[in-house]
N, C-alpha and C. Protein backbone atom coordinates (compact mmCIF):
# COMPACT_ATOMS: atom_id res chain seq x y z
N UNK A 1 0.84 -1.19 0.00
CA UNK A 1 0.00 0.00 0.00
C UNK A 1 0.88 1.25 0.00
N UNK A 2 0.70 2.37 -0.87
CA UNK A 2 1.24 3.60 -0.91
C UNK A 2 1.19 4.35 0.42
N UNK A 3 2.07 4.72 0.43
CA UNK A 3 2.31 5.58 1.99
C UNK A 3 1.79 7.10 1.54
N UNK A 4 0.73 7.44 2.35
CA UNK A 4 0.75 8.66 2.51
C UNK A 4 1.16 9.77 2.40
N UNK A 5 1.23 10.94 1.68
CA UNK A 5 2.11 12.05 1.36
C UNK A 5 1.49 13.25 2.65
N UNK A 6 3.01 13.39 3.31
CA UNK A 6 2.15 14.44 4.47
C UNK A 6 2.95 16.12 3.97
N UNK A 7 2.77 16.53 4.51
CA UNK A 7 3.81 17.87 4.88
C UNK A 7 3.09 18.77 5.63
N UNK A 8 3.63 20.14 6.05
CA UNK A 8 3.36 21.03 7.25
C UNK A 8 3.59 22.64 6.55
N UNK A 9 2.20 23.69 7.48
CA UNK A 9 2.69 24.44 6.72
C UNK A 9 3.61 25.35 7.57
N UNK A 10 4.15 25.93 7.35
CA UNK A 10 5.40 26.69 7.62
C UNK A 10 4.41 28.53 7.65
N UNK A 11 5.00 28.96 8.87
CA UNK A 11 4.52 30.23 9.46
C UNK A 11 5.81 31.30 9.21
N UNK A 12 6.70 32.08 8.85
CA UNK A 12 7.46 32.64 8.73
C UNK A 12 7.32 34.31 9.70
N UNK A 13 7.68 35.22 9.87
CA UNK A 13 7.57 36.42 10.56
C UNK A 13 8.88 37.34 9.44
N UNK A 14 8.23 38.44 8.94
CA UNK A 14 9.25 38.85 7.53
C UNK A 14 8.80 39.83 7.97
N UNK A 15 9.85 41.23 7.18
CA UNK A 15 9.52 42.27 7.39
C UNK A 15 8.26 42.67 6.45
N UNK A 16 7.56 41.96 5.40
CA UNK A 16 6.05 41.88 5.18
C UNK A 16 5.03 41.82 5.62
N UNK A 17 5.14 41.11 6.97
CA UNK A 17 4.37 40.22 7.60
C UNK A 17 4.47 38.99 7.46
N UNK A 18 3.49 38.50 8.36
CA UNK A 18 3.43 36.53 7.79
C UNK A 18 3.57 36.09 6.55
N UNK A 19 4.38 35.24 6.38
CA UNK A 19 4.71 34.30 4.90
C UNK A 19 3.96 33.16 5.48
N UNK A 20 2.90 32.81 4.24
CA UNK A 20 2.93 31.10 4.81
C UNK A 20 3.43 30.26 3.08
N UNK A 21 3.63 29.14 3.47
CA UNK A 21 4.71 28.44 2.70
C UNK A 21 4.37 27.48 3.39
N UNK A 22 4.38 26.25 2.31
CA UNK A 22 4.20 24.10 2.60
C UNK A 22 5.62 23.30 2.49
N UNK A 23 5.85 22.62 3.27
CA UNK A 23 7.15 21.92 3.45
C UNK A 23 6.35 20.69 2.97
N UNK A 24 6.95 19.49 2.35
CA UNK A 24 6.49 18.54 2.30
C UNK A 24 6.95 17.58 1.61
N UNK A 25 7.45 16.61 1.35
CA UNK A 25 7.85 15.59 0.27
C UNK A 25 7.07 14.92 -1.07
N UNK A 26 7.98 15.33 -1.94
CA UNK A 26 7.04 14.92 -3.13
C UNK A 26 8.03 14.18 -4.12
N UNK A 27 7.81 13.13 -4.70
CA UNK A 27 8.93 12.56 -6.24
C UNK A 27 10.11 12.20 -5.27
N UNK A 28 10.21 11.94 -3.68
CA UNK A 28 11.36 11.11 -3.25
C UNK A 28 12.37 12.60 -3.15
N UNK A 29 11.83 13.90 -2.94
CA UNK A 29 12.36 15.09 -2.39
C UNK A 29 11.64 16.30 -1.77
N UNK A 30 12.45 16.41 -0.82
CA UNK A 30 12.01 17.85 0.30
C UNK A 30 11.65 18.89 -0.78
N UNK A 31 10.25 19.56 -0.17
CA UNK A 31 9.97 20.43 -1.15
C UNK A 31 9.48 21.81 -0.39
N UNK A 32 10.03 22.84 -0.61
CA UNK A 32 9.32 24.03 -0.14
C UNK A 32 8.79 24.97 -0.93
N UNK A 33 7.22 25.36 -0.74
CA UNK A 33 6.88 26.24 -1.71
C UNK A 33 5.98 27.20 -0.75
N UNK A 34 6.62 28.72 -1.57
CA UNK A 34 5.87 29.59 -0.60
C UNK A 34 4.56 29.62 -0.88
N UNK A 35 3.58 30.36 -0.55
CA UNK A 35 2.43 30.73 -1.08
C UNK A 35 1.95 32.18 -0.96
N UNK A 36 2.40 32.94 0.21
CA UNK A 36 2.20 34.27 -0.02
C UNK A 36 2.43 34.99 1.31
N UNK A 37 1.85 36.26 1.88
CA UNK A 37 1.57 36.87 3.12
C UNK A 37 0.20 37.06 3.25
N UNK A 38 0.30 37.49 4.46
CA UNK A 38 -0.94 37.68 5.43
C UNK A 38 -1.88 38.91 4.16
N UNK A 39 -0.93 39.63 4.15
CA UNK A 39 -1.47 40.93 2.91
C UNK A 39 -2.34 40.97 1.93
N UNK A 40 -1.06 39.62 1.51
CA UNK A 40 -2.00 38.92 -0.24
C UNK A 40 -3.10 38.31 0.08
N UNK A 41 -3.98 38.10 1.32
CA UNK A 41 -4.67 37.38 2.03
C UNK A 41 -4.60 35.76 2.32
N UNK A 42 -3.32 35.53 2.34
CA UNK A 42 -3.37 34.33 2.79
C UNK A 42 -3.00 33.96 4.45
N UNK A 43 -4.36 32.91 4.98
CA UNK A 43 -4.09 32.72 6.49
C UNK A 43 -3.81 31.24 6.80
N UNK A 44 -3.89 30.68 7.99
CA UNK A 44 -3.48 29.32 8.39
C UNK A 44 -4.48 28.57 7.88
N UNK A 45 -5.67 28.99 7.87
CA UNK A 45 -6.98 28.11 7.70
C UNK A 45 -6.92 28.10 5.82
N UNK A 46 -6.50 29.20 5.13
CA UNK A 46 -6.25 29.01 3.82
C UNK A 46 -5.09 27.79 3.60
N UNK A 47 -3.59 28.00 4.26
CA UNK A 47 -2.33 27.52 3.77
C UNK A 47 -3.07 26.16 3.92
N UNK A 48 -3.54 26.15 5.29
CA UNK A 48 -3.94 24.39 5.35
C UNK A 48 -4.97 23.72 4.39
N UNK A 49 -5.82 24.79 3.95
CA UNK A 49 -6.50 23.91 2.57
C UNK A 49 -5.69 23.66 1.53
N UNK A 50 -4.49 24.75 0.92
CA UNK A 50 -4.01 24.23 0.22
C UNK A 50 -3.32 23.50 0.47
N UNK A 51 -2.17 22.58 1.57
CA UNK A 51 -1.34 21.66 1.91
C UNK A 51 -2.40 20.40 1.19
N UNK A 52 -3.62 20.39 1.86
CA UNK A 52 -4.44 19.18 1.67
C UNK A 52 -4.68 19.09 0.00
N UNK A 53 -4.66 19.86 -0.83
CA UNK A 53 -5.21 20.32 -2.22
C UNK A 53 -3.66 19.77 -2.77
N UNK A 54 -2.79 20.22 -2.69
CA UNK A 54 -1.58 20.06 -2.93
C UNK A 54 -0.74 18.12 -2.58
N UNK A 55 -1.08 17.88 -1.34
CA UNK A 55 -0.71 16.39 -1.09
C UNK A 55 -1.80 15.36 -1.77
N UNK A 56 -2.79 15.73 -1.99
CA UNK A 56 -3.77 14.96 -2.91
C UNK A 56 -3.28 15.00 -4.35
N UNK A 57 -2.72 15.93 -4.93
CA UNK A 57 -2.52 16.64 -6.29
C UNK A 57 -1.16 15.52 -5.88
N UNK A 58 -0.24 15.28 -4.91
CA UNK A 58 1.13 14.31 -5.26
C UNK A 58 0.35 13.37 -4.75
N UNK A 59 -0.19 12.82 -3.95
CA UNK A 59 -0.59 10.96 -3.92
C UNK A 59 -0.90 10.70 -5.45
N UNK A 60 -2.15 11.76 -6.22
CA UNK A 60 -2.27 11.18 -7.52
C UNK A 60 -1.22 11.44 -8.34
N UNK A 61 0.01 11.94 -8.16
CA UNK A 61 0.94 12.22 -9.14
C UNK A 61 0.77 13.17 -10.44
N UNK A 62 0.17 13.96 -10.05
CA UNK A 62 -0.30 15.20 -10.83
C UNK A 62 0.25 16.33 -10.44
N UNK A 63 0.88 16.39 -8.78
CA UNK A 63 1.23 17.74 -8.91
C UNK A 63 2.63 17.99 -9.46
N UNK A 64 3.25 18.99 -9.59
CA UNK A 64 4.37 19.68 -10.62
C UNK A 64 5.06 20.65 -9.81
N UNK A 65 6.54 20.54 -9.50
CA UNK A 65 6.85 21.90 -8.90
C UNK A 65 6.85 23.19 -9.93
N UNK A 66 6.57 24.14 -9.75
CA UNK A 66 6.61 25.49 -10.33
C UNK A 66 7.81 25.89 -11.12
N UNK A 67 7.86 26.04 -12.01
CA UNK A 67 8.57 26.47 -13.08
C UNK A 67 8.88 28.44 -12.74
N UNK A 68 9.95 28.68 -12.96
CA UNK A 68 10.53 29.89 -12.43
C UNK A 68 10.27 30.59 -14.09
N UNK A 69 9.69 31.72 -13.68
CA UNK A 69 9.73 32.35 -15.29
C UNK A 69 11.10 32.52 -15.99
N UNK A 70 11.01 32.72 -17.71
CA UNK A 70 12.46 32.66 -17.66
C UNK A 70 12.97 34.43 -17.45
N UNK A 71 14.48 34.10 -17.26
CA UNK A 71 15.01 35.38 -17.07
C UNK A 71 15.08 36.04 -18.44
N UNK A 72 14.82 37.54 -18.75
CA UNK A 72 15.01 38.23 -19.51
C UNK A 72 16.06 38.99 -19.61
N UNK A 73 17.17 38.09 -20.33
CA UNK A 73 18.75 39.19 -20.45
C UNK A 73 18.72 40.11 -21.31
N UNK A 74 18.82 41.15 -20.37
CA UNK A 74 18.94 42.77 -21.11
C UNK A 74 20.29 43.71 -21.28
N UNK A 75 20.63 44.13 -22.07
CA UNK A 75 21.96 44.82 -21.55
C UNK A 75 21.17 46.08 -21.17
N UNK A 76 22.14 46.49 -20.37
CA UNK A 76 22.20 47.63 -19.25
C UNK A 76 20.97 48.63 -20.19
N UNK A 77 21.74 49.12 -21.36
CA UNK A 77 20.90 50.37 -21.62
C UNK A 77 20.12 50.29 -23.33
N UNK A 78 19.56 49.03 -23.25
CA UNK A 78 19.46 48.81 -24.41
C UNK A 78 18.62 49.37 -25.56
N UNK A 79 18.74 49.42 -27.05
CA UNK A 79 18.35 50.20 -27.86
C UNK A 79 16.53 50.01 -27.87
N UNK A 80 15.99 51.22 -28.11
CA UNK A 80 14.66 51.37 -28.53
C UNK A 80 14.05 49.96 -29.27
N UNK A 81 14.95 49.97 -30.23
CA UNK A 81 14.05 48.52 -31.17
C UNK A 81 14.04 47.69 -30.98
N UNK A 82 15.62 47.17 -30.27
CA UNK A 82 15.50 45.87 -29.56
C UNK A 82 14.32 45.93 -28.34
N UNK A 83 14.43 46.84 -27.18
CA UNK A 83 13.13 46.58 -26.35
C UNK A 83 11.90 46.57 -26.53
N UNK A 84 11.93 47.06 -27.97
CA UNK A 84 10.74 47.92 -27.72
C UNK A 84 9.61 46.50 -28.69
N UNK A 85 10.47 45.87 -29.61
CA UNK A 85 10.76 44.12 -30.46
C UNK A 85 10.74 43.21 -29.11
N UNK A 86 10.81 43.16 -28.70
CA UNK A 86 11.29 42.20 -27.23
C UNK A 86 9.82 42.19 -26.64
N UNK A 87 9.19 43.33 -26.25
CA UNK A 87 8.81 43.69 -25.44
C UNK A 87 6.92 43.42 -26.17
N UNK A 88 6.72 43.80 -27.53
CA UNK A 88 5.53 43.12 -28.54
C UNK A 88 5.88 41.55 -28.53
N UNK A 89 6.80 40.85 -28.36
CA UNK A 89 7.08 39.56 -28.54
C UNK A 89 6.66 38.70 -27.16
N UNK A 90 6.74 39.40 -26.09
CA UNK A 90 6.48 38.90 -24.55
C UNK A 90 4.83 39.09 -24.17
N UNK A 91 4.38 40.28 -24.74
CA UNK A 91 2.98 40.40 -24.90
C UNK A 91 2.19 39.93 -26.11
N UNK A 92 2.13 39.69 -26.77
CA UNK A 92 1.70 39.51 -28.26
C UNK A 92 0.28 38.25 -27.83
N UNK A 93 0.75 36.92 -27.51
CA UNK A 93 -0.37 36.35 -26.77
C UNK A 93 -1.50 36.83 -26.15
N UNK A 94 -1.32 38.30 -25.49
CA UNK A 94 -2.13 38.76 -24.33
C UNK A 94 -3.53 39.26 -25.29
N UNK A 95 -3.09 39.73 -26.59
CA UNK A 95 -3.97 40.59 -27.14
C UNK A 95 -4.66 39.63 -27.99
N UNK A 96 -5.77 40.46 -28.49
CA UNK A 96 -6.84 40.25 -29.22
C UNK A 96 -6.09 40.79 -30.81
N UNK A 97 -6.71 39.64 -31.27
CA UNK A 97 -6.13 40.24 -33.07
C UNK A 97 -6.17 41.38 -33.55
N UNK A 98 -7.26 42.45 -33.11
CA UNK A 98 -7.23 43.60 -33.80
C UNK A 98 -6.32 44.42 -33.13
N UNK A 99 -5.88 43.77 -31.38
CA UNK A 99 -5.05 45.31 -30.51
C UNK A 99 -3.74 44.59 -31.37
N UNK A 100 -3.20 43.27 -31.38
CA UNK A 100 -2.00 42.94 -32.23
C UNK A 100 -1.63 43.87 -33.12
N UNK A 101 -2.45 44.24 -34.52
CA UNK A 101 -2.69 44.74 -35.81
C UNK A 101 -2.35 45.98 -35.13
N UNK A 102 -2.93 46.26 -34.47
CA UNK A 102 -2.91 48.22 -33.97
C UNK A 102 -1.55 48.32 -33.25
N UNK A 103 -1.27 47.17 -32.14
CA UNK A 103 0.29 47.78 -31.52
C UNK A 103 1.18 47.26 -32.84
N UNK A 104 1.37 46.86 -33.63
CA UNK A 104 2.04 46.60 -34.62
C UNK A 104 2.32 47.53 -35.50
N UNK A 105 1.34 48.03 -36.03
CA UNK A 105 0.99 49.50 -36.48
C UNK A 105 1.59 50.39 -36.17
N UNK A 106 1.45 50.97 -35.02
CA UNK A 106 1.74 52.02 -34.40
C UNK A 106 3.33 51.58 -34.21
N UNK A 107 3.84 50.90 -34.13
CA UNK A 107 5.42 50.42 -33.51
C UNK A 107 6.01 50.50 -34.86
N UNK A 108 5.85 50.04 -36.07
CA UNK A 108 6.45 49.99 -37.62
C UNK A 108 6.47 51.35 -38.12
N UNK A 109 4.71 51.68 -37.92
CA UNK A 109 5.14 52.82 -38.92
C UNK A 109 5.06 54.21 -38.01
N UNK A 110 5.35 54.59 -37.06
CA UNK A 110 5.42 55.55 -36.15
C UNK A 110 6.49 55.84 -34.67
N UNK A 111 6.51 54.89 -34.46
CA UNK A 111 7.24 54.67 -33.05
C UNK A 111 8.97 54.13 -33.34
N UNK A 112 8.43 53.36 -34.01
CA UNK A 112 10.28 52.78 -34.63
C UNK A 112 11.03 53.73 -35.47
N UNK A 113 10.10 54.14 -36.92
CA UNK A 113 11.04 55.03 -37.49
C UNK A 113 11.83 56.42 -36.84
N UNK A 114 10.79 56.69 -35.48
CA UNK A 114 11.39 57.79 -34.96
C UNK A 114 12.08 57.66 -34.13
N UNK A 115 11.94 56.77 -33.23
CA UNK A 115 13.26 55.94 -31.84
C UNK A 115 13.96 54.98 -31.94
N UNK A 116 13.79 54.31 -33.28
CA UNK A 116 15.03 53.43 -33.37
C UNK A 116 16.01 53.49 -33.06
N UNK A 117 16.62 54.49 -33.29
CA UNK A 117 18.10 54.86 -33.15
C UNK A 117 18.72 55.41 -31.50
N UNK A 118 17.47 55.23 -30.93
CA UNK A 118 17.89 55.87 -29.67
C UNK A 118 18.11 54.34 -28.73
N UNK A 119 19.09 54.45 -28.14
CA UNK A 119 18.89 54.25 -26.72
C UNK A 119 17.90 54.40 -25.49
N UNK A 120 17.15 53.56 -24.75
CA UNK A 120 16.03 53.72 -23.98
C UNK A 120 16.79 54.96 -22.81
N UNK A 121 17.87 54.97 -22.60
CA UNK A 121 17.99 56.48 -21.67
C UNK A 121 18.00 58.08 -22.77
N UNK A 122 17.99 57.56 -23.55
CA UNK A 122 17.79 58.83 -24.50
C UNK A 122 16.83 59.33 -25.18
N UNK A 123 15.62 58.33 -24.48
CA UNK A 123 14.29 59.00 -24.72
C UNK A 123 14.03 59.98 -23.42
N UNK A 124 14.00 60.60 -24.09
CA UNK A 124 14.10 62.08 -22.92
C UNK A 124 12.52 62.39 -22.92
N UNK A 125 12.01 63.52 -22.35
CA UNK A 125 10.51 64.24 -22.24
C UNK A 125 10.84 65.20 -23.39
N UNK A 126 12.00 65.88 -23.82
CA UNK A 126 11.44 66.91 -24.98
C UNK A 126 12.72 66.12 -25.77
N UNK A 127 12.67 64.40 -26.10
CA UNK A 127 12.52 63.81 -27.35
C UNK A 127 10.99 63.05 -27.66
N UNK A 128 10.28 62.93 -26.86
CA UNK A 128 8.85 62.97 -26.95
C UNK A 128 8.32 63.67 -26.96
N UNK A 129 7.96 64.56 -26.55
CA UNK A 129 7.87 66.54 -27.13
C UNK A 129 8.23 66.60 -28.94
N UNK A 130 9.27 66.64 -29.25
CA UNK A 130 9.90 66.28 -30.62
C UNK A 130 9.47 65.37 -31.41
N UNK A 131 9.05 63.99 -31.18
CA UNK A 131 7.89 63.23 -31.76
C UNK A 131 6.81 63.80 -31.64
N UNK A 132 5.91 64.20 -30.62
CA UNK A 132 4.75 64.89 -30.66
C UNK A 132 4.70 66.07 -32.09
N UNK A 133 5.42 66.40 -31.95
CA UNK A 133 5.44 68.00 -32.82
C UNK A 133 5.69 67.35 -33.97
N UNK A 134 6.82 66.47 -34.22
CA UNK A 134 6.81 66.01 -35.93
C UNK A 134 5.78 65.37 -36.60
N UNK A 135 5.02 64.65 -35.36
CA UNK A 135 3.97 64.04 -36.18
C UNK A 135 2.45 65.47 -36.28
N UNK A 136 2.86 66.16 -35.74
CA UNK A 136 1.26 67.16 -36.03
C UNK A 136 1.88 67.73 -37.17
N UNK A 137 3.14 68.05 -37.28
CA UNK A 137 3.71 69.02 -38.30
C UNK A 137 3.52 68.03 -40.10
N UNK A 138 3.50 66.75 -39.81
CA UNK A 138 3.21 65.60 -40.30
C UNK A 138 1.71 65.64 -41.14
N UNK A 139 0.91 65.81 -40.37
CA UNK A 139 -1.02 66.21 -40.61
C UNK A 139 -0.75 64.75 -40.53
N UNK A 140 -0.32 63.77 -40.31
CA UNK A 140 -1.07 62.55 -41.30
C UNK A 140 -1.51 61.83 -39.77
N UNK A 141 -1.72 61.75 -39.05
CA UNK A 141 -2.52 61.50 -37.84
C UNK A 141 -3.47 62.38 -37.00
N UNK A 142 -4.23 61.91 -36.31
CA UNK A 142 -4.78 63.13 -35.59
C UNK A 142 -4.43 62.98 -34.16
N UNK A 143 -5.14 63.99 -33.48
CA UNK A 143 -4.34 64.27 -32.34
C UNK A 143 -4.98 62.69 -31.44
N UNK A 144 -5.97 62.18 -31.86
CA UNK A 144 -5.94 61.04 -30.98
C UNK A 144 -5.05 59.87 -30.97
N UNK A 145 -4.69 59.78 -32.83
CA UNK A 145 -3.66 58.78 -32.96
C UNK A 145 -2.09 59.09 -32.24
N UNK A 146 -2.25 60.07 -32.31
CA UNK A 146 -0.55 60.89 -31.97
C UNK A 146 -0.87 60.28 -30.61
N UNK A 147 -2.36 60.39 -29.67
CA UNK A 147 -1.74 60.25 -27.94
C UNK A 147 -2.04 58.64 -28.01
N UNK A 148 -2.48 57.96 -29.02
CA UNK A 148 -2.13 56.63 -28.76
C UNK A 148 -1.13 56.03 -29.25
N UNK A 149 -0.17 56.90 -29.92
CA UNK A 149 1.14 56.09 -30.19
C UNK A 149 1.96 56.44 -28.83
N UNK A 150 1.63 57.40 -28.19
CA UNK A 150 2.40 58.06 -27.32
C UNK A 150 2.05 57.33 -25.92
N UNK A 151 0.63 57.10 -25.89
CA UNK A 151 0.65 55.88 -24.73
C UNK A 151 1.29 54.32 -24.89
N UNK A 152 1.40 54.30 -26.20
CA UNK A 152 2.24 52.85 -26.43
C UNK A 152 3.71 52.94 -26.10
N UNK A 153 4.26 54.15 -26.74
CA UNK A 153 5.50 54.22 -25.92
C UNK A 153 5.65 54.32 -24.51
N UNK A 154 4.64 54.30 -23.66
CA UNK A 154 4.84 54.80 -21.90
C UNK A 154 4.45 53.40 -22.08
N UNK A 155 3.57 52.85 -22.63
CA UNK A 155 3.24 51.51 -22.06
C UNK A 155 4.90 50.61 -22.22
N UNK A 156 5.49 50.83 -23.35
CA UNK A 156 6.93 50.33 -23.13
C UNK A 156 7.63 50.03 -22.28
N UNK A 157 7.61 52.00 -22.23
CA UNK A 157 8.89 52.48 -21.22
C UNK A 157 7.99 52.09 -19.93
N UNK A 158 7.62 52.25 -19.42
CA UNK A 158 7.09 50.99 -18.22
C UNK A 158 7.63 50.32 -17.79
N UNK A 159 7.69 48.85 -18.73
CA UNK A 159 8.34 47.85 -18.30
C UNK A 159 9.91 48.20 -18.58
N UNK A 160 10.01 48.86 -19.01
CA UNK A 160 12.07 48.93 -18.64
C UNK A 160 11.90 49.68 -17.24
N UNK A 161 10.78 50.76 -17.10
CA UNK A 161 11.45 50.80 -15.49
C UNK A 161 11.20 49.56 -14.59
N UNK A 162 10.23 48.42 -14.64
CA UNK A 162 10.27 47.50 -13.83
C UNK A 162 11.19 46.76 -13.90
N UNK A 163 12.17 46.84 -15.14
CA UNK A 163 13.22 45.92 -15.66
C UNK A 163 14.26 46.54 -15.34
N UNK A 164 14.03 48.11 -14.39
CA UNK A 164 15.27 48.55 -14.02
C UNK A 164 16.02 49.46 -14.48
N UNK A 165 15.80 49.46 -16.11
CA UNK A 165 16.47 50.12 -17.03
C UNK A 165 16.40 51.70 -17.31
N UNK A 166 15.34 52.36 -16.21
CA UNK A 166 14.85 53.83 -16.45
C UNK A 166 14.88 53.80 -15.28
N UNK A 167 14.35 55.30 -14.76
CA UNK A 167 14.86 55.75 -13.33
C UNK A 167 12.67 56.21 -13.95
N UNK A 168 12.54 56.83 -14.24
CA UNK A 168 11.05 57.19 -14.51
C UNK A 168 10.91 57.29 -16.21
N UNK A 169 9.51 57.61 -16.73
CA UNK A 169 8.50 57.20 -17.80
C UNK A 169 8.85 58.87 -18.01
N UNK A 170 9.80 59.33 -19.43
CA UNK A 170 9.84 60.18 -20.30
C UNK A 170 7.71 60.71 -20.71
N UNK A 171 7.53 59.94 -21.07
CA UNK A 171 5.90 59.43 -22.32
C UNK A 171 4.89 59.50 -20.77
């Protein structure tokens, strides 16, 4: 007869607050997985449903340890097209066919030809100022298209500041 899969949950004290996290053996190895803080709303009476949800999920051999996202190697200050290519390629799944078509759009024929060449610290506020103005001086957009190419670039530059790469959002 199969032996039982037990484990315990683990109470931590962090400068967050409470961590709770399941210790437990699974596949013939010690396994620790956190699950969250007190914050994210997780409590004892939660961790312990999932321990039970989780040791059922390994008696049937279904459960899986967690896969770590992969890392995204960036150099330090990298160019507009590469991030900006990188960055439609990591989202692209998320969207609906027509926002695809439109951030695609807006990135080929508006956003790239004018920041390609830059470096993401050299998008400054009056080199977006400077796009703003070339494209009205332009006529060939209107002022709504101009602030939705211009929110696509902040939507960018965004994630390079979460990626570290900006100190704040030029756009």
């Amino acid at each position: 007869m199969a032996r039982k899969a037990t484990g315990q949950v683990v109470v931590k004290e962090a400068q967050r607050g409470q961590v709770f996290a399941l210790r437990f053996r699974a596949y013939g190895e010690r396994r620790y997985l956190t699950l969250g803080t007190a914050g994210e709303g997780w409590t004892l009476e939660r961790a312990e449903d999932e321990l039970r949800y989780v040791m059922a999920r390994v008696e049937r051999g279904e459960w899986r340890p967690p896969v770590a996202p992969p890392v995204v190697e960036l150099p330090a200050d990298p160019g507009f097209h590469e991030f900006a290519s990188e960055w439609f390629d990591r989202h692209v799944g998320e969207w609906r066919e027509s926002t695809r078509l439109d951030y695609r759009w807006q990135l080929a024929h508006h956003l790239l030809p004018f920041f390609a060449r830059h470096k993401l610290s050299e998008i400054t506020v009056q080199e977006v100022d400077r796009y703003r103005q070339a494209k009205v001086r332009a006529g060939r957009l209107s002022g709504e298209s101009i602030n939705k190419t211009i929110s696509r670039l902040a939507q960018i530059l965004d994630e390079a500041i979460e990626y570290g790469l900006l100190e704040r959002n030029p756009a």
